[in-house]
Protein backbone atom coordinates (compact mmCIF):
# COMPACT_ATOMS: atom_id res chain seq x y z
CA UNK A 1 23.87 -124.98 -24.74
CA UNK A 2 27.74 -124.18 -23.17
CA UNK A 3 27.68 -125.28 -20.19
CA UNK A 4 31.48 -125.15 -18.84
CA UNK A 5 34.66 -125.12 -21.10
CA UNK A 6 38.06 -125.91 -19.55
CA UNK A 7 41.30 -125.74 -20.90
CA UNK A 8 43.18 -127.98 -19.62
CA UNK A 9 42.86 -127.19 -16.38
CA UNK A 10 42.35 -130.15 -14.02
CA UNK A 11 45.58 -130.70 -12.67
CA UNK A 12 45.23 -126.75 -10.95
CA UNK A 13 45.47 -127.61 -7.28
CA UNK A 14 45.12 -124.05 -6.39
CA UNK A 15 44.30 -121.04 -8.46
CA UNK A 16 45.74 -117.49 -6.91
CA UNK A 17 43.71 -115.83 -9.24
CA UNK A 18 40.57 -115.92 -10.52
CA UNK A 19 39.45 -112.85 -12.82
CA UNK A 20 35.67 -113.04 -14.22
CA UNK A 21 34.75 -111.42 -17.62
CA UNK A 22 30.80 -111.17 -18.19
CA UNK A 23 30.27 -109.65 -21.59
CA UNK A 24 33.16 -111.58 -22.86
CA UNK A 25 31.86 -111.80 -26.32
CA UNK A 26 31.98 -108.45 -27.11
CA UNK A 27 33.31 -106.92 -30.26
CA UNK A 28 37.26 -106.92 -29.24
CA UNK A 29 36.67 -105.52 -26.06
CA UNK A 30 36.84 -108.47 -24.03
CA UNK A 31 40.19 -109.79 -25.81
CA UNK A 32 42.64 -106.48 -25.56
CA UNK A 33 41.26 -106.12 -21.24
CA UNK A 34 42.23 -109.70 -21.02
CA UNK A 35 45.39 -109.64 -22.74
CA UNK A 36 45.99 -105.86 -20.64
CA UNK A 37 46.12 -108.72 -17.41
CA UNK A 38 47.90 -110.98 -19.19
CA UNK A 39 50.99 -108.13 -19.60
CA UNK A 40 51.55 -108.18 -15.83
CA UNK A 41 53.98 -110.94 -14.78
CA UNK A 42 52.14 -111.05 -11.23
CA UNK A 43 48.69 -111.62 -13.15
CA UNK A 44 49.92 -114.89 -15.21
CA UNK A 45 51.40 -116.62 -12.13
CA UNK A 46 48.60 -119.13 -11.87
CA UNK A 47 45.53 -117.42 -12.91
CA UNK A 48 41.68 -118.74 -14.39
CA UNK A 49 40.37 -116.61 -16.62
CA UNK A 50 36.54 -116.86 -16.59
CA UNK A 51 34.53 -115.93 -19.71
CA UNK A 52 30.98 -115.40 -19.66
CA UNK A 53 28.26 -114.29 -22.08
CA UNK A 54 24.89 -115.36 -23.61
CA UNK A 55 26.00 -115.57 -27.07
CA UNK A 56 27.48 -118.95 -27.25
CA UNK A 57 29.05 -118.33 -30.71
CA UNK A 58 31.34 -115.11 -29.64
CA UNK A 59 31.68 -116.93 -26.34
CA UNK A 60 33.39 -120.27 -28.18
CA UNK A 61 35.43 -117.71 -30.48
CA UNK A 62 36.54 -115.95 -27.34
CA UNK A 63 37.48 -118.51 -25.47
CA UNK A 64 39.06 -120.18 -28.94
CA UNK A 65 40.88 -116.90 -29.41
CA UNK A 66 42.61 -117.09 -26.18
CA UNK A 67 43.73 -120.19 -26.00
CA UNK A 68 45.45 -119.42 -29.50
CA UNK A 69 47.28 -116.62 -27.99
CA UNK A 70 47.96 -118.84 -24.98
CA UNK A 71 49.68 -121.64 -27.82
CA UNK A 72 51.17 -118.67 -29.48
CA UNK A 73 53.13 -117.57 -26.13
CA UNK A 74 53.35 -120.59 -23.91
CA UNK A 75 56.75 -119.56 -21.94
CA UNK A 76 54.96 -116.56 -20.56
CA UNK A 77 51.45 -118.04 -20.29
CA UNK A 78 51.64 -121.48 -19.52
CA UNK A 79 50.27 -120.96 -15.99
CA UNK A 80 47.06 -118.78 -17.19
CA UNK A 81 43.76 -121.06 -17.99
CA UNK A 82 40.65 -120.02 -19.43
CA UNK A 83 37.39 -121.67 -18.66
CA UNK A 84 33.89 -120.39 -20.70
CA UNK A 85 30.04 -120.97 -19.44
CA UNK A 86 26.50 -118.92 -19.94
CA UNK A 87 26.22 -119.79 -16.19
CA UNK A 88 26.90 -117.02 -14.30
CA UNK A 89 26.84 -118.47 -10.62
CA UNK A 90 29.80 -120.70 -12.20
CA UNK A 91 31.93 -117.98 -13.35
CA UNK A 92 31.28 -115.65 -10.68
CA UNK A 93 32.10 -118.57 -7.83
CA UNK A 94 35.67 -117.64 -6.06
CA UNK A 95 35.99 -114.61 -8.45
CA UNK A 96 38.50 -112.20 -6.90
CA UNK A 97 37.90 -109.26 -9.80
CA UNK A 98 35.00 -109.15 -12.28
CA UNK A 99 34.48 -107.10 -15.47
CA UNK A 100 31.26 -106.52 -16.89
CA UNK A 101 31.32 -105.15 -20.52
CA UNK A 102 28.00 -106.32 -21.64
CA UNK A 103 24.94 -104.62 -23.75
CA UNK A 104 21.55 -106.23 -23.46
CA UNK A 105 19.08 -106.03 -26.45
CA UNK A 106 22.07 -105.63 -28.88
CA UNK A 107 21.70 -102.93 -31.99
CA UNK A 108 17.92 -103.91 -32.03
CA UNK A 109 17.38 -102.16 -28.54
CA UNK A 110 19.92 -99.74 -29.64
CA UNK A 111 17.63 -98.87 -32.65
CA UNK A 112 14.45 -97.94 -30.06
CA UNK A 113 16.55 -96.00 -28.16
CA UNK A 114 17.31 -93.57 -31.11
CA UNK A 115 13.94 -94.22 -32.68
CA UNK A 116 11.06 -93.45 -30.92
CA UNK A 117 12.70 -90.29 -29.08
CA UNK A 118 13.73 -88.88 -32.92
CA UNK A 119 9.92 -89.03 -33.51
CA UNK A 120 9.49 -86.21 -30.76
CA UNK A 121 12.38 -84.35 -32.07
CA UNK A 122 14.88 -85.50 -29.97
CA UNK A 123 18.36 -86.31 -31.63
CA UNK A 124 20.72 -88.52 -30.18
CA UNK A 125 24.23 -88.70 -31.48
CA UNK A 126 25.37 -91.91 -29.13
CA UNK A 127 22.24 -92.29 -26.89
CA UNK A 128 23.84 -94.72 -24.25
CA UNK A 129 24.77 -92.72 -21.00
CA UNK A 130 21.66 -90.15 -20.77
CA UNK A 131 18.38 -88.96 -21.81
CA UNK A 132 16.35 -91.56 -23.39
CA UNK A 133 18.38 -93.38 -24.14
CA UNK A 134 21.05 -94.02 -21.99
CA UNK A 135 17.88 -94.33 -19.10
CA UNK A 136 16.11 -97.24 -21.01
CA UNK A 137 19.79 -99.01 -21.88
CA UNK A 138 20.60 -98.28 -17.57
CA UNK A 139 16.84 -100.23 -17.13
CA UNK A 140 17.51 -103.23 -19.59
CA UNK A 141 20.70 -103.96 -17.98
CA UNK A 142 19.15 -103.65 -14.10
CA UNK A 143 18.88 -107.31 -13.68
CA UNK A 144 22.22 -108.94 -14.94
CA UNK A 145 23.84 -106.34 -12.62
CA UNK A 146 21.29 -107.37 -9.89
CA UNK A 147 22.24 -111.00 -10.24
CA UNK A 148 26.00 -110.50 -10.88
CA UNK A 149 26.03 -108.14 -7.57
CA UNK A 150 24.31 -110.25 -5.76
CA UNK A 151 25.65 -113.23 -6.25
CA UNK A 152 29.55 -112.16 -6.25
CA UNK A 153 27.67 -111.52 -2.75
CA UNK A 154 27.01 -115.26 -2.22
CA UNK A 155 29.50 -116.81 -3.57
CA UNK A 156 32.66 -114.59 -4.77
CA UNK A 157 36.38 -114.40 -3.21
CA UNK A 158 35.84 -115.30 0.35
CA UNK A 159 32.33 -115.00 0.64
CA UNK A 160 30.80 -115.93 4.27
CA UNK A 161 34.62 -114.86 5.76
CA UNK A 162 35.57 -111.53 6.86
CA UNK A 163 38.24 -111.79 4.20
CA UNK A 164 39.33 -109.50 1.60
CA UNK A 165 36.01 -108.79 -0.78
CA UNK A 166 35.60 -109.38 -4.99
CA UNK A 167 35.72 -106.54 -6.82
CA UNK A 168 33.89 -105.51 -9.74
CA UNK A 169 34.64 -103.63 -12.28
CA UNK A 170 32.64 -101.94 -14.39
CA UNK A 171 33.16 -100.71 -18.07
CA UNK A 172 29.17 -100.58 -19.50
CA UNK A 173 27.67 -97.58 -19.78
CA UNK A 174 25.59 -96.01 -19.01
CA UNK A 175 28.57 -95.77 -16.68
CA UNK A 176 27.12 -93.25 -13.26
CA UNK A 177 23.76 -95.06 -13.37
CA UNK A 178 25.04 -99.08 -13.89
CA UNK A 179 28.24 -98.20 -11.21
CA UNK A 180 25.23 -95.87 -8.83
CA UNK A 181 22.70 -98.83 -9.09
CA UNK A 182 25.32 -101.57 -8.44
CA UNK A 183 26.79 -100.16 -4.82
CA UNK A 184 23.05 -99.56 -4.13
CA UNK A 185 22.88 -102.93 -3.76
CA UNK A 186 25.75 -103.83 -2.18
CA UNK A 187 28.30 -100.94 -0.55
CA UNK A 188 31.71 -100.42 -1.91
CA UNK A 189 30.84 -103.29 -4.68
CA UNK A 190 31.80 -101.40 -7.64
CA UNK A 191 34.11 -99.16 -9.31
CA UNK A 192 33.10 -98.02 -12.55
CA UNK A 193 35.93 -96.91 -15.35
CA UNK A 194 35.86 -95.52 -18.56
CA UNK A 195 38.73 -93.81 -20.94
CA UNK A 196 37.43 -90.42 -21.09
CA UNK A 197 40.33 -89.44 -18.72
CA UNK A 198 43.29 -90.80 -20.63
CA UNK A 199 42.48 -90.25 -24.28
CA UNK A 200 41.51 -86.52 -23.39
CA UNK A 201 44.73 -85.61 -21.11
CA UNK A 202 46.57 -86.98 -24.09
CA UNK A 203 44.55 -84.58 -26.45
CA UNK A 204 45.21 -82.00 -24.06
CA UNK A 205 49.17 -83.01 -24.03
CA UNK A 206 49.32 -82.73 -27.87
CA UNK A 207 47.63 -79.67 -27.34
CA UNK A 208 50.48 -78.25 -24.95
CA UNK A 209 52.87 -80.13 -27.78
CA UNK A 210 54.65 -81.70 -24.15
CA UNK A 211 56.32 -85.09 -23.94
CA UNK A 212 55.06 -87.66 -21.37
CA UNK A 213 57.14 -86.93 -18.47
CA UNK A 214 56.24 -83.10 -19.08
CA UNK A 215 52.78 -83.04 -18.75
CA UNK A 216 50.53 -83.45 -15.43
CA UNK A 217 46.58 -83.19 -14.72
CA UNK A 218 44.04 -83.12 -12.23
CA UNK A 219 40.83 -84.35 -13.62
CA UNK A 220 37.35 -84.64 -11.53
CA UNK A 221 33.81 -84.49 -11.97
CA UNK A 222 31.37 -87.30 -13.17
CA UNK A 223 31.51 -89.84 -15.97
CA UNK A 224 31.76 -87.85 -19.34
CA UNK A 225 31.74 -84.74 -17.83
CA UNK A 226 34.56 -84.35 -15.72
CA UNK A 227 36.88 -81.66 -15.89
CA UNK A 228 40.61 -80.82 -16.21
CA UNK A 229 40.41 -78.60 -13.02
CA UNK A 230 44.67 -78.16 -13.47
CA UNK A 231 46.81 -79.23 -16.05
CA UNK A 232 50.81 -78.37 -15.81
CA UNK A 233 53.71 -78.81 -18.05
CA UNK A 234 57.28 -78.52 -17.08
CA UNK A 235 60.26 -78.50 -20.21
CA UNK A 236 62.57 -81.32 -19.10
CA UNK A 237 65.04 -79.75 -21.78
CA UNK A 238 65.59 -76.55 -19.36
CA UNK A 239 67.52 -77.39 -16.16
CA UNK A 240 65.70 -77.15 -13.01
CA UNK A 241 62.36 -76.05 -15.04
CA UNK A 242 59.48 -75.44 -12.78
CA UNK A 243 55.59 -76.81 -13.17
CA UNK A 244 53.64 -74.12 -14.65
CA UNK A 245 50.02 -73.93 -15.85
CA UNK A 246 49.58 -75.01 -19.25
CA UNK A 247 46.30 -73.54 -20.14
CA UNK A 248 47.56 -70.54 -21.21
CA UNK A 249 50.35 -72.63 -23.75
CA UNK A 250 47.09 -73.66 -25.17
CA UNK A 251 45.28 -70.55 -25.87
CA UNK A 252 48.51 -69.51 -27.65
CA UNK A 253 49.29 -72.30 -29.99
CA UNK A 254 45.23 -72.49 -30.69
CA UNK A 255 45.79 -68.66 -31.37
CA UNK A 256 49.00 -69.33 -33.34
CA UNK A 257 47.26 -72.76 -35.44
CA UNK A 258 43.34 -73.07 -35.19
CA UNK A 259 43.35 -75.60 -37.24
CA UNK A 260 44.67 -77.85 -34.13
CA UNK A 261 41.41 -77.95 -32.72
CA UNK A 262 40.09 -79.98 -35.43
CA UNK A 263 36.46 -81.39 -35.18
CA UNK A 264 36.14 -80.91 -31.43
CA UNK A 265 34.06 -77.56 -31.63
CA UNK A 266 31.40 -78.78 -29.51
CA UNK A 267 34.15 -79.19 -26.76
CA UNK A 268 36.40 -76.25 -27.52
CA UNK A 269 33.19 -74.33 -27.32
CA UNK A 270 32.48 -75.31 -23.79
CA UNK A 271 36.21 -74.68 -23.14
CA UNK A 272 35.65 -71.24 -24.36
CA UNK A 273 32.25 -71.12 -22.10
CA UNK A 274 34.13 -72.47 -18.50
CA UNK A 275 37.15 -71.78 -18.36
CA UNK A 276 38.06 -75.76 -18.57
CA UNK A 277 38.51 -78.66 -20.71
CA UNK A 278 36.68 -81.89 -19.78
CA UNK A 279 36.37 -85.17 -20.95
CA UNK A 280 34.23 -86.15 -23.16
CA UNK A 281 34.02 -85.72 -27.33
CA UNK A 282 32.08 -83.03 -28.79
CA UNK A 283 29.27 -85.95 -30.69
CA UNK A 284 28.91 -87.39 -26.67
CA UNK A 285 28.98 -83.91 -24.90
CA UNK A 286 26.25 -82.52 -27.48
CA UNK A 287 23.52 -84.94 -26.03
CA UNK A 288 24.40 -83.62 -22.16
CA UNK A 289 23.57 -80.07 -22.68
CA UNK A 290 20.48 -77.89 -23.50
CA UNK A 291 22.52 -75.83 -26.36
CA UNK A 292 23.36 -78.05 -29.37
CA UNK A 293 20.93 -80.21 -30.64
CA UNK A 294 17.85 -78.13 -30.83
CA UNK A 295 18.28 -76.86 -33.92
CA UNK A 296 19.80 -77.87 -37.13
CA UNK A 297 21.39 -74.72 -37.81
CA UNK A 298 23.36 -74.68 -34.37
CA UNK A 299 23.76 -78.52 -35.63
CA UNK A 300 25.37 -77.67 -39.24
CA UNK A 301 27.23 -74.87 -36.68
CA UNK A 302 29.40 -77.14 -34.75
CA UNK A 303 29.05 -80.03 -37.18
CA UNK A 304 33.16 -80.41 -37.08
CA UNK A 305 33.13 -83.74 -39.49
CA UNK A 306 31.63 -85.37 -42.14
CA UNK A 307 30.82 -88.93 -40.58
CA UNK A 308 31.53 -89.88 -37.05
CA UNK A 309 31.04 -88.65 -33.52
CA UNK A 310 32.28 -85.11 -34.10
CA UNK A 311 29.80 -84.99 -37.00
CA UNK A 312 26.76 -84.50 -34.23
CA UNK A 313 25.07 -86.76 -37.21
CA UNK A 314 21.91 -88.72 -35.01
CA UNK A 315 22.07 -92.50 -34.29
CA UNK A 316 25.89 -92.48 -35.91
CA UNK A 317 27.09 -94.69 -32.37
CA UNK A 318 23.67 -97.24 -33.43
CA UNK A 319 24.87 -97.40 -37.04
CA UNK A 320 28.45 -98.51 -36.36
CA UNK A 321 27.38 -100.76 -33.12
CA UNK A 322 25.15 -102.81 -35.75
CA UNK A 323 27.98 -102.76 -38.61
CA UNK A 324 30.39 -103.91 -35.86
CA UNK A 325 28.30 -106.50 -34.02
CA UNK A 326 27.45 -108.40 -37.48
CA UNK A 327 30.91 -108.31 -38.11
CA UNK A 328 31.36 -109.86 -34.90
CA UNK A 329 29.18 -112.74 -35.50
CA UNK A 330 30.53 -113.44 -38.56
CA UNK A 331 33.86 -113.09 -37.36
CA UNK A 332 32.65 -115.94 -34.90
CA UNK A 333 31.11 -117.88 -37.34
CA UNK A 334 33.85 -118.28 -39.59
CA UNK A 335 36.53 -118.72 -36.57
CA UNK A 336 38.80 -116.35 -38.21
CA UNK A 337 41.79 -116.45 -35.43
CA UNK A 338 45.11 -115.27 -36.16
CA UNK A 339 48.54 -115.89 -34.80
CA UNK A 340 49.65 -113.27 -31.99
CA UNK A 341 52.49 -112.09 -30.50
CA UNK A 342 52.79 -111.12 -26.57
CA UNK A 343 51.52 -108.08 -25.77
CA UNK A 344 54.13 -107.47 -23.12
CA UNK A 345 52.50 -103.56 -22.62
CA UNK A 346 48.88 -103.19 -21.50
CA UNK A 347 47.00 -100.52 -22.82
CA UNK A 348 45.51 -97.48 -21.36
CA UNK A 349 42.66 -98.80 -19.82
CA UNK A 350 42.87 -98.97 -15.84
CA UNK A 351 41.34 -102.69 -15.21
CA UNK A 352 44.81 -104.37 -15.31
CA UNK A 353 46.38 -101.73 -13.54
CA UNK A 354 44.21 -101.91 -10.38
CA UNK A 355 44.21 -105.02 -10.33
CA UNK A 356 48.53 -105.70 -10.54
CA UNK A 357 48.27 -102.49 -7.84
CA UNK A 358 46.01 -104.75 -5.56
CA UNK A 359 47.85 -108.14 -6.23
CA UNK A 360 51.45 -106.60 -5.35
CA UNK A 361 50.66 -103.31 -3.53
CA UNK A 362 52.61 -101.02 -5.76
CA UNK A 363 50.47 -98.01 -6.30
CA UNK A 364 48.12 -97.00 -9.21
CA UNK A 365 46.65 -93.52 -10.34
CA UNK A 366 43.64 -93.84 -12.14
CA UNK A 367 40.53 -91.96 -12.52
CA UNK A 368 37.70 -93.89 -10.79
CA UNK A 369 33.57 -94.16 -10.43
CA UNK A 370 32.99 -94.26 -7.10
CA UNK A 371 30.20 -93.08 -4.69
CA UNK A 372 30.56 -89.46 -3.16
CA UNK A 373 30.04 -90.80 0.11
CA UNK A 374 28.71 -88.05 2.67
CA UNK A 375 29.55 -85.52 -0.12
CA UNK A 376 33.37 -85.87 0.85
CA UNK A 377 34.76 -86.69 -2.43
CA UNK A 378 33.68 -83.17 -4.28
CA UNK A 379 31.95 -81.27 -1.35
CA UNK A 380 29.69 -79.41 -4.12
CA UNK A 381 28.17 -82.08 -5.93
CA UNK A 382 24.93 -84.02 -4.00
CA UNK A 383 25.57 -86.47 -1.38
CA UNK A 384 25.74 -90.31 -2.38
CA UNK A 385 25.92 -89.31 -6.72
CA UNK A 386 28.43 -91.10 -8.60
CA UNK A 387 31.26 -88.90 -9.34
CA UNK A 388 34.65 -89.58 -11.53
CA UNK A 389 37.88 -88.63 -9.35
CA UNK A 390 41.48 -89.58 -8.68
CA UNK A 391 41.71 -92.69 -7.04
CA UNK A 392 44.80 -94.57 -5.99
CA UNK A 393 44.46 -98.80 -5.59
CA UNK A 394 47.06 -100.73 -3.70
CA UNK A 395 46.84 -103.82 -1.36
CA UNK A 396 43.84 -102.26 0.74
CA UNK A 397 41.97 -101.97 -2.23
CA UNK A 398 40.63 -98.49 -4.18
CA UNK A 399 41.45 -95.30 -2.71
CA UNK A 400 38.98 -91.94 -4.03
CA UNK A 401 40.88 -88.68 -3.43
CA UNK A 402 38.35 -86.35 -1.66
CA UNK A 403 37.70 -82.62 -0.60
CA UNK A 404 37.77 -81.65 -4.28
CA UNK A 405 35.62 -78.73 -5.16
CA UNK A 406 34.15 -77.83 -9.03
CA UNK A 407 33.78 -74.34 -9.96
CA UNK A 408 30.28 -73.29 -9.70
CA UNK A 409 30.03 -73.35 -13.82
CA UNK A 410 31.21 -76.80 -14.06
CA UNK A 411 28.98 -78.14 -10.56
CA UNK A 412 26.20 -76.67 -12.13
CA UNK A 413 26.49 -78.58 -15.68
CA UNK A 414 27.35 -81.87 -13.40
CA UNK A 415 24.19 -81.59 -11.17
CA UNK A 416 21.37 -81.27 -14.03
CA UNK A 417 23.10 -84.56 -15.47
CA UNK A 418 23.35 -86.16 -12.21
CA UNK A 419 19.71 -85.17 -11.67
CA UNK A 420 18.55 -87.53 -14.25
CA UNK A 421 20.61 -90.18 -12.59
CA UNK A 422 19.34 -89.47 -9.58
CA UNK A 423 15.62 -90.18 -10.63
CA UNK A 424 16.62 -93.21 -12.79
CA UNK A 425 18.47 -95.17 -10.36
CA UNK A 426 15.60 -94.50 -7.79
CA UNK A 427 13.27 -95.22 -10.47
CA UNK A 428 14.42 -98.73 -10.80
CA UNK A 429 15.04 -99.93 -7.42
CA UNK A 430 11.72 -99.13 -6.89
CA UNK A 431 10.26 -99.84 -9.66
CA UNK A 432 8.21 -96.16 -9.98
CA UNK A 433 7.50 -95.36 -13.68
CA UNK A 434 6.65 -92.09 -12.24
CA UNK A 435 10.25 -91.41 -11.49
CA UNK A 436 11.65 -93.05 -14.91
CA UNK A 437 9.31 -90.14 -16.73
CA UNK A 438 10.52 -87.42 -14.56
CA UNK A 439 14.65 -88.84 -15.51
CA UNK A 440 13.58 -88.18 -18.94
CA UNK A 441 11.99 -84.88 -18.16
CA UNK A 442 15.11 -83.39 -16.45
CA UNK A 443 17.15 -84.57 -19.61
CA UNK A 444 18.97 -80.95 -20.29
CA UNK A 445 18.85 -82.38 -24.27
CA UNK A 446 15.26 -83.80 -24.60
CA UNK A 447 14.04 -81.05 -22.43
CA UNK A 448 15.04 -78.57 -24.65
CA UNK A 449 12.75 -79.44 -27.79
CA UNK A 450 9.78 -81.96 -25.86
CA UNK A 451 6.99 -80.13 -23.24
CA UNK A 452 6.37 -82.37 -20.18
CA UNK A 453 3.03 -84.46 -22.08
CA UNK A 454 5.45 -84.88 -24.80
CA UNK A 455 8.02 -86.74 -22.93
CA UNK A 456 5.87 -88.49 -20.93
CA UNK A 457 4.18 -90.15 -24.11
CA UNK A 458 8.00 -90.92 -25.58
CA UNK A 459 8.40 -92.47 -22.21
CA UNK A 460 5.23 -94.70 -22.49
CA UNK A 461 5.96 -95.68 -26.58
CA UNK A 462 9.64 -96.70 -25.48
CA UNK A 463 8.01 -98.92 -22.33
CA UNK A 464 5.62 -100.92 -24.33
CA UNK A 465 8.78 -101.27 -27.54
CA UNK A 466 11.07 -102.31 -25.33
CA UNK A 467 9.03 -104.78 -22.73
CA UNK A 468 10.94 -107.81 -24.05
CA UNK A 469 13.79 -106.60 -22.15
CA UNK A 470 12.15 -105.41 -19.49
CA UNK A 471 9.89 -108.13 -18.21
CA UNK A 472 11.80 -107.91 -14.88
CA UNK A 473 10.22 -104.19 -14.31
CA UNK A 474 6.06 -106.17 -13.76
CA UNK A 475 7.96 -109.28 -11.95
């Protein structure tokens, strides 16, 4: 049993810093967030780096792996330490920020999720942010986020003062319910993030065929489904160019080379349907809706790949999680650590950036899971959902841009998603199986192929498959 790993770090007098990372084992995740901090000159001033995770092996290789890089770069590192422990209390004591990137069950939960609701005809392609099964992956991962809320509450960055509060940071999905669920518990907790936002604006840019500096967007909505409400482009190679909307460039070089929208045609479709681009790939987006994955001719349809996400294939995300994770563990196993150069450019995930933007108060942009506290942030979706919108961070913390209203097309797609939400968040912090059924019956996906009686049996096989992760649900 891991108890606590240091690294060297009992002459530290003071740490400014202390950044927890629960889920640090995971598959590479946990290594490129923690080297994003690591880019940041303010974020390796004197800074503990706390790893956490249940699975000792990837937790030793982690924590192995970092101090390698730390060896590897000592003039720019040699004030970061790394400490490693399954005890959460331990990791989460003094934490200023916390990540959670974690997945409870593994590919063996994955596999019911995908399973039992392909028995009653419903096809998953990814399965881990609605319907079946992103509700039963939201209710096996109710408790860590219980105890890592709770105590952050106890014992994180100044608790019992008035002081600045922790911060947590939340990458698992499913990302509205886990980020919806955590500030139930504990107000203005949690911000969730994802990378739906940046890797489609840069689709969106090649699109336009604009360089950086050329290209702006306005993006809102909720997690996987939020939409480009304005994007502009501006040629910096004409003087005193003006902004102007690039949707239409896009319809014209889509007219002028089709073949640019590649395997997205789930997503181009919906483009075609609304009127706006939105975030989320056509394999994900598929699962959200009522259209796509009733039948296996409007399947082979919008099929736009062979293998992969875009293929709408079933269970493809469950097949590569397995592959990946045993590659993982062996990874782990065998210790198979490489010499690294300094990253001296974090990627595009936000984590590092809020949390350089909150340690030296130069403001970040970022697209943000946040609460839609009395319905201010977008007036149109329901009061208290979790909705995905600009946010800025600085010194005072995270800043959601409000008074943003959808387009009744786009609202309308958002509500019957957050419905499920809704119903699943309530479900568990109450504990009413009643409620988990009727998430799963407002499913736009599984309701389009399952009656009511069949849904609520699916509901009752994936209870008693999955009750070793769910003993917390009788406690």
């Amino acid at each position: 049993m891991i108890q606590v790993y240091l690294s060297n770090i009992s002459h530290i007098t003071h740490i400014m810093i202390k950044i927890a990372f629960i889920g640090a084992g995971s598959k590479g995740f946990g290594q490129k967030v923690i080297t994003d901090f690591l880019a940041y000159p303010a974020l390796r001033k004197n800074t503990l780096i706390s790893l956490n995770d249940i699975n000792e092996s990837r937790l030793k290789f982690v924590k192995k792996w970092l101090e390698t890089y730390k060896e590897d770069n000592i003039k720019e590192l040699e004030n970061v330490h790394f400490e490693a422990s399954v005890d959460k209390e331990k990791c989460l004591t003094d934490a200023k920020y916390v990540i959670s990137a974690f997945m409870v069950g593994g590919w063996e939960a994955y596999k019911v999720d995908v399973d039992i609701p392909y028995k009653y005809n419903v096809t998953q392609n990814v399965g881990d942010s609605l319907g079946p099964g992103g509700v039963f992956r939201f209710l096996r991962s109710v408790p860590v986020y219980k105890e890592v809320v709770e105590t952050l509450k106890e014992v994180g960055y100044s608790a019992g003062t008035n002081g600045m509060r922790p911060i947590h940071l939340n990458y698992t999905n499913p990302m509205a319910m886990n980020t919806w669920y955590c500030n139930s518990i504990w107000e203005d907790s949690t911000v969730g993030l994802c990378h739906g936002v940046q890797g489609t604006s840069n689709l969106l840019r090649m699109y336009v065929g604009a360089a950086p500096n050329e290209f702006s967007y306005f993006c809102a909505g909720i997690n996987h489904m939020a939409w480009f409400l304005d994007i502009q482009f501006k040629d910096c190679t004409v003087p005193d160019s003006k902004w102007v909307d690039a949707y239409p460039i896009i319809w014209d070089h889509v007219e002028e080379e089709p073949e640019i929208v590649g395997s997205e045609k789930v997503r181009w479709d919906m483009f075609k349907a609304t009127g706006y681009f939105m975030t989320e790939s056509s394999g994900h987006l598929s699962e959200y809706l009522p259209y796509y994955r009733k039948r296996k001719d409007i399947l082979e349809k919008y099929r736009g790949a062979e293998r992969g996400f875009d293929s709408l294939e079933h269970a493809v995300d469950m097949k590569n999680f397995e592959r990946d994770s045993k590659r993982a563990e062996k990874r782990a196993e065998e210790e198979d650590i490489t010499h690294m150069r300094f990253k001296s450019h974090p990627s595009h995930e936000y984590a590092s950036g809020i949390v350089n933007a909150i340690e030296t108060d130069v403001p970040y942009r970022f697209n943000g899971n946040v609460i839609n506290k009395g319905q201010g942030l977008i007036i149109n979706l329901p009061r208290g959902c979790c909705v995905e919108v600009p946010c800025y961070a600085d010194a005072h913390r995270v800043h959601p841009q409000g008074g943003i209203k959808l387009p009744i097309q786009c609202q309308a797609l958002c509500t019957s998603n957050i419905m499920v939400q809704k119903a699943a968040v309530e479900g568990a912090l109450e504990k009413n199986k009643e409620k988990i059924y009727h998430a799963i019956m407002l499913d736009p996906n599984t309701a389009s192929v399952c009656s009511p009686e069949e849904i609520r049996e699916m509901v009752d096989e994936m209870f008693e498959a999955e009750s070793k992760w769910l003993k917390w649900w009788n406690e």
